[in-house]
Protein backbone atom coordinates (compact mmCIF):
# COMPACT_ATOMS: atom_id res chain seq x y z
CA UNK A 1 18.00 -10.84 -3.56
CA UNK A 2 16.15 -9.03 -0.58
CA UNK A 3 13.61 -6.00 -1.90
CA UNK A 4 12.42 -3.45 0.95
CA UNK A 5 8.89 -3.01 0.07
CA UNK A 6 7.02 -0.33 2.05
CA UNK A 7 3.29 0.82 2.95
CA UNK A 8 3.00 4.24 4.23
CA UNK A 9 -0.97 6.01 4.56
CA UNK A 10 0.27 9.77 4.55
CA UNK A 11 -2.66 10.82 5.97
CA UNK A 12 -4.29 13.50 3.47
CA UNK A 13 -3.09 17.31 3.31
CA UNK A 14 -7.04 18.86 3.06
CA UNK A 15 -7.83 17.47 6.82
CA UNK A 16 -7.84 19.99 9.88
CA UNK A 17 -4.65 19.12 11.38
CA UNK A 18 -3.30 21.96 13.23
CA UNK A 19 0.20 21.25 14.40
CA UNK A 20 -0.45 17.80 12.42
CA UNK A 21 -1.01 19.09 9.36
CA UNK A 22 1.06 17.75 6.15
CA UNK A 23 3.42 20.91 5.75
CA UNK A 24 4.99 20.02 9.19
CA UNK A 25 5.10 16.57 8.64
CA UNK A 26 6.63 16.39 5.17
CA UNK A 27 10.21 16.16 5.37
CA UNK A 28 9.68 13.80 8.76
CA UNK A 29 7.89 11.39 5.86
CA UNK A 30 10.95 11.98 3.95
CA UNK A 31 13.13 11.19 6.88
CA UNK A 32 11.15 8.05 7.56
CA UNK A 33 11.23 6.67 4.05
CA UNK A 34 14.91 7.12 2.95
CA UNK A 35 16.08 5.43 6.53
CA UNK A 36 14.46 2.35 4.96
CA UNK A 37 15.29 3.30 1.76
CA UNK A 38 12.57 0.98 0.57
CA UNK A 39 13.62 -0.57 -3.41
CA UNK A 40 9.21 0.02 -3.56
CA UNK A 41 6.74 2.13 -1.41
CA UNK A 42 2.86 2.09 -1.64
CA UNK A 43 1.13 5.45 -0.05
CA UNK A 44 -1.85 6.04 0.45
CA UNK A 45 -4.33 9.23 0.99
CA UNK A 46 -1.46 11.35 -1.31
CA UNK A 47 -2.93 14.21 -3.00
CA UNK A 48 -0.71 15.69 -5.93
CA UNK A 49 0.13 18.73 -4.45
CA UNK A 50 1.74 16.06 -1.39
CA UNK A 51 3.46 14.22 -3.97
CA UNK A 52 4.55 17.02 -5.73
CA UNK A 53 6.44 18.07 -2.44
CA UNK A 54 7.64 15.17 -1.49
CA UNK A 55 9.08 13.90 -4.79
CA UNK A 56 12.07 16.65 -4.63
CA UNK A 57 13.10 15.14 -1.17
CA UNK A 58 13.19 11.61 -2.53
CA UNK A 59 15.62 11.92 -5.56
CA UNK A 60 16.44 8.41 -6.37
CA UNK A 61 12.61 7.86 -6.60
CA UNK A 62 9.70 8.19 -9.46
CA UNK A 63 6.50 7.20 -8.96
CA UNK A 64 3.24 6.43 -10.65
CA UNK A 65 -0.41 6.35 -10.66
CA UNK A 66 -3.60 8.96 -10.81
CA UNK A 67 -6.08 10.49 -8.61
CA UNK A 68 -8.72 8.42 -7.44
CA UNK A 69 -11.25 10.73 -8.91
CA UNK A 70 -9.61 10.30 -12.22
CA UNK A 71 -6.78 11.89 -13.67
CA UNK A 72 -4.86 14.18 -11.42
CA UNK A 73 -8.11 14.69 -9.20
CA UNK A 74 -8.40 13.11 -5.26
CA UNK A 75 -6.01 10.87 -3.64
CA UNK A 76 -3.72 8.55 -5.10
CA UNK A 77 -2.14 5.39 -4.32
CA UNK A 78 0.80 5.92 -5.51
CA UNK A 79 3.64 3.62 -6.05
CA UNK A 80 6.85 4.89 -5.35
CA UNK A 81 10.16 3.32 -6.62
CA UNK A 82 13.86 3.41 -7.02
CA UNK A 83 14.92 4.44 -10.31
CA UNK A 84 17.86 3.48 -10.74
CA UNK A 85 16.89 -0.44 -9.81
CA UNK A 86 13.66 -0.70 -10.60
CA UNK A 87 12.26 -0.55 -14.52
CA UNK A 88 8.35 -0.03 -15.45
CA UNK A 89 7.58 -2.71 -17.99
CA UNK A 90 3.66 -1.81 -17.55
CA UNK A 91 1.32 0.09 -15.57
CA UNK A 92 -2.02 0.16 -14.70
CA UNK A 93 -5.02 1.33 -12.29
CA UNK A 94 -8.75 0.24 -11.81
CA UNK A 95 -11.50 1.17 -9.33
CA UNK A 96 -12.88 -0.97 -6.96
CA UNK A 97 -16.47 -0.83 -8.26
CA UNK A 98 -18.56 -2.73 -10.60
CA UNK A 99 -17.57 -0.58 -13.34
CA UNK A 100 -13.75 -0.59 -12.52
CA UNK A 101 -12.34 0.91 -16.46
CA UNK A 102 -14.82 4.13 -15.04
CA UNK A 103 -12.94 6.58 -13.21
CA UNK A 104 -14.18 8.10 -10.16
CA UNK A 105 -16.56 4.89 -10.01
CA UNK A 106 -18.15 4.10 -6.84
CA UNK A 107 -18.89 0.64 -5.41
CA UNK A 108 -21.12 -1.26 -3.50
CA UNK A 109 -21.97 0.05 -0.17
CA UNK A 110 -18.50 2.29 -0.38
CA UNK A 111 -18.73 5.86 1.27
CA UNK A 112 -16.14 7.17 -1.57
CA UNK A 113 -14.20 6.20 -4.87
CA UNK A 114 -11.98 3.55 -4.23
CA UNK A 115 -8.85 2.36 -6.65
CA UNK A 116 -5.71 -0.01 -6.99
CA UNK A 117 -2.28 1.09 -8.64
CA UNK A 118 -0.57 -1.63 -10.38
CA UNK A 119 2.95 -1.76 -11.72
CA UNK A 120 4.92 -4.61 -13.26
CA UNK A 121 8.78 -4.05 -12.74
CA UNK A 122 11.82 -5.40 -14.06
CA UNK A 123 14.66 -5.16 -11.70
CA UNK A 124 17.45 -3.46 -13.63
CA UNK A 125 20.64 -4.94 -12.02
CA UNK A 126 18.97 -8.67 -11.88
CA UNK A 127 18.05 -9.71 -15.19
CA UNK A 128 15.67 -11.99 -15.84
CA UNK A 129 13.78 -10.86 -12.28
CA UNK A 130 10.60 -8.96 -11.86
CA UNK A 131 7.81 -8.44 -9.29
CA UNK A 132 4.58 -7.05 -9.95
CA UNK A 133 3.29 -4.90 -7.33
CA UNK A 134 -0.76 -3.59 -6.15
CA UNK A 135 -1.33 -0.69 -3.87
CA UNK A 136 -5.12 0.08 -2.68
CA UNK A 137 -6.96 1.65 -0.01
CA UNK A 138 -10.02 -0.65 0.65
CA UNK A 139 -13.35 1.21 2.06
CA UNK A 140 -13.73 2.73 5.64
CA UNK A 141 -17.16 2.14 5.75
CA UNK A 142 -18.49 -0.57 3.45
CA UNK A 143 -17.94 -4.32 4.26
CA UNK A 144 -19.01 -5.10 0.96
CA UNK A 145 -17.12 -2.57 -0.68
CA UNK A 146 -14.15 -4.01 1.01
CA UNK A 147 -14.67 -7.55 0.29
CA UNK A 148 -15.55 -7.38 -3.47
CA UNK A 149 -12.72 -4.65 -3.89
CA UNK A 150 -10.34 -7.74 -2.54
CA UNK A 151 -11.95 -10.21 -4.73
CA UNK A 152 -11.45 -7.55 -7.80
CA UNK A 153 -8.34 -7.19 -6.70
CA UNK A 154 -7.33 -11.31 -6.50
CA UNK A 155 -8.89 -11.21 -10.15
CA UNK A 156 -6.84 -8.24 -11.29
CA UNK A 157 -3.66 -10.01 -9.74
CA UNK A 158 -4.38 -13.45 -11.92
CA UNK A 159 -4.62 -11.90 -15.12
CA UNK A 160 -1.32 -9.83 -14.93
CA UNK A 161 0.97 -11.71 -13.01
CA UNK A 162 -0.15 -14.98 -13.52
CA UNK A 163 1.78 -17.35 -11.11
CA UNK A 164 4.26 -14.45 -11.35
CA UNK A 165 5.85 -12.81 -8.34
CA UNK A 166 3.21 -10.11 -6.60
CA UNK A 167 3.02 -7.95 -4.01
CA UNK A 168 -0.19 -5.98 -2.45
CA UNK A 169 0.43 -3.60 -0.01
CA UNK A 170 -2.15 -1.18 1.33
CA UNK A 171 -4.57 0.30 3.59
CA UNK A 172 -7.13 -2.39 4.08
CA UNK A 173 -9.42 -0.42 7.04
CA UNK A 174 -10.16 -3.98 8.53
CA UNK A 175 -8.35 -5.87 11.60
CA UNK A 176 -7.02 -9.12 10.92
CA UNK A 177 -10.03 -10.88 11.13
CA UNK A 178 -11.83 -9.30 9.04
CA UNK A 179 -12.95 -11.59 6.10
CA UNK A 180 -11.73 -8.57 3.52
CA UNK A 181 -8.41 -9.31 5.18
CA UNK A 182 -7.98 -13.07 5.68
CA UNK A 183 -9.15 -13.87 1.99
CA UNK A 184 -5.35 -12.83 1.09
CA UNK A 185 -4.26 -15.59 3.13
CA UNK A 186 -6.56 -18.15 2.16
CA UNK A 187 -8.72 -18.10 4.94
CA UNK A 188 -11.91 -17.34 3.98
CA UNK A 189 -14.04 -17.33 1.00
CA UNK A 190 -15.26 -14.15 -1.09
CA UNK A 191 -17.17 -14.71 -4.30
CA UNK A 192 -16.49 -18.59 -4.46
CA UNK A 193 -12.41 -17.80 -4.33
CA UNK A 194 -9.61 -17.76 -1.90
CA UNK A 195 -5.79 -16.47 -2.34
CA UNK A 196 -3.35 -17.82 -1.15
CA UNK A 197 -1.14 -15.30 -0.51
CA UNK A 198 1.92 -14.78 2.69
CA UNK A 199 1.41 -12.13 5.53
CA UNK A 200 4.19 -10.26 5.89
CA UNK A 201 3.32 -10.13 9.94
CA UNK A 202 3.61 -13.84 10.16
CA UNK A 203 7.31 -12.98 10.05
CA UNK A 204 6.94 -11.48 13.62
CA UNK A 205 6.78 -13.66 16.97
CA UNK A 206 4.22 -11.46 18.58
CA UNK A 207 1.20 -9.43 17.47
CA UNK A 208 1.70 -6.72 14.98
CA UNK A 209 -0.29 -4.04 17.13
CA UNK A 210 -2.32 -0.99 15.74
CA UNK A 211 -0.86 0.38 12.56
CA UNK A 212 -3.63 3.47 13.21
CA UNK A 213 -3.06 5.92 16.03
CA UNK A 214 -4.18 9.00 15.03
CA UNK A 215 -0.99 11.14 16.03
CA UNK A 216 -1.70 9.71 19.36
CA UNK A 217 0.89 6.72 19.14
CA UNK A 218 0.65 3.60 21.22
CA UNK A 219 1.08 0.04 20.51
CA UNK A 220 -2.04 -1.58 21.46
CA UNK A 221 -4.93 -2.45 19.19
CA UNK A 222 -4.90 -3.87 15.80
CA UNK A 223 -3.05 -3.17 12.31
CA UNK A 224 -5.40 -2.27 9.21
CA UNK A 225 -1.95 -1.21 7.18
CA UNK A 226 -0.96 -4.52 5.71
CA UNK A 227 1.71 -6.15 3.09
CA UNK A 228 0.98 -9.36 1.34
CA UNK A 229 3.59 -11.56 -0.56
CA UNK A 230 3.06 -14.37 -3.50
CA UNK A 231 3.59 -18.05 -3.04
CA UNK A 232 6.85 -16.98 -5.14
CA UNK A 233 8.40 -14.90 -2.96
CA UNK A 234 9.81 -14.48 1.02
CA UNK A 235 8.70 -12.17 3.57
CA UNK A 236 12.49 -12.28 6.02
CA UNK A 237 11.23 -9.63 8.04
CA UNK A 238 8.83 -6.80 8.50
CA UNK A 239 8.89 -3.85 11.18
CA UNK A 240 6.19 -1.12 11.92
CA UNK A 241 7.99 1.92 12.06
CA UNK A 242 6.57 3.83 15.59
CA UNK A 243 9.23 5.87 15.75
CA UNK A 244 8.63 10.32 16.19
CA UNK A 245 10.62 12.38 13.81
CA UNK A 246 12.14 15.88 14.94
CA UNK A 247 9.44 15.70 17.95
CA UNK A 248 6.69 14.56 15.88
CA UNK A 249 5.20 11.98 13.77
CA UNK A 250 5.20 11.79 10.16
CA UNK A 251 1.12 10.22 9.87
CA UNK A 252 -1.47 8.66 11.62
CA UNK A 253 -0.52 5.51 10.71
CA UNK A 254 2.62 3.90 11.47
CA UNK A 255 4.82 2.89 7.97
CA UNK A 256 4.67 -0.99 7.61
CA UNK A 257 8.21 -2.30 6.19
CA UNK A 258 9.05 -5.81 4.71
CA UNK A 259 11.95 -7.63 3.60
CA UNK A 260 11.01 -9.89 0.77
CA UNK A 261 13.18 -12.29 -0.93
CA UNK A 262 13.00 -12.97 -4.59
CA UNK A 263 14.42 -15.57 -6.25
């Protein structure tokens, strides 16, 4: 079976947009995500009030998670998914910090709180198959903060899925070669450990291109939007979604889309 997994940053509703801003750009997120119609999405920078909007526009989906100031306070990373196919047979969040059970906890050399969404599903019309799946939204300013968020991450994804099949998805503010970003793949080192863990861009024959434009568009540059699969599973194909909606585009960032297979 073939899951659409998506990553979409929604860029945040309390920035000084003008014609950008989220009310205008709400139902072209909308559009964008139901002409994937993605089994999972990840966002990122959501505040409730976005969610809260977007949710009637999305029927067929739920979605989970808190504020990354704890409870329903900040952004979220919410995970997004279909219910009809999808069941929740656990949740969970943590911050990326060295107290990660404290909300609103800071790390390292971070600018801001930073957290990862975690849901283990059952898929409802495939018994016997499940995927777990992490969402995040690593640091824009502290390498450190980045790397040991991955590394807490990697630790977070051992002790629940446990050879299992995973998923991360997220917004990792690094380029590819960016050590926070090519520990997922195995190659390099953070804290003594490595993962081992697919790229869902090594399923395209050319480079990826910037996944961040700023409303500006454009190809050139590099992703920091990214979608990582488990020795378990397939990535079959992934697209990043450049397309304008009604005139306009739905974030600053591109969606990222994957085709996974799961056995």
């Amino acid at each position: 079976m073939k899951l659409n997994i998506m990553t979409f940053n929604l860029r945040n509703s309390r920035a000084d947009d003008g014609a950008h801003a989220w009310p205008f750009r709400v139902k072209r997120v909308a559009e964008t995500i139901r002409a994937y119609e993605p089994h999972i999405f990840g966002i990122q920078e959501g505040y409730l009030d976005m969610l809260e909007e977007l949710q009637p526009l999305l029927s067929d989906y739920a979605w989970l998670g808190e504020g990354r100031d704890g409870g329903t306070e900040g952004e979220y990373c919410a995970i997004f998914y279909r219910k009809q196919e999808m069941e929740i047979v656990e949740q969970g969040q943590f911050w990326l910090s060295e107290t990660p059970e404290r909300k609103g906890s800071m790390g390292w050399d971070g600018a801001c709180p930073r957290i990862c969404t975690w849901a283990h599903f059952r898929l409802v019309r495939e018994p016997g198959r499940e995927i777990f799946v992490f969402n995040t939204h690593l640091d824009h300013v502290g390498q450190q903060a980045r790397e040991q968020g991955a590394l807490l991450i990697r630790q977070a994804m051992q002790r629940q899925a446990a050879g299992r099949p995973a998923v991360l998805m997220g917004d990792f503010n690094a380029a590819p070669d960016n050590s926070a970003v090519r520990f997922w793949s195995g190659e390099a080192e953070i804290g003594g450990e490595r993962a081992s863990m697919t790229d869902a861009y090594s399923a395209l024959e050319g480079p990826p291109g910037r996944t961040y434009h700023d409303f500006r568009g454009g190809v050139d540059g590099e992703p920091i939007d990214y979608i990582f699969a488990s020795e378990e599973l397939k990535v079959t194909e992934v697209r990043v979604d450049r397309r304008t909606v009604d005139g306009g585009f739905p974030s600053d960032h591109y969606p990222v889309v994957a085709g996974i297979a799961i056995d």
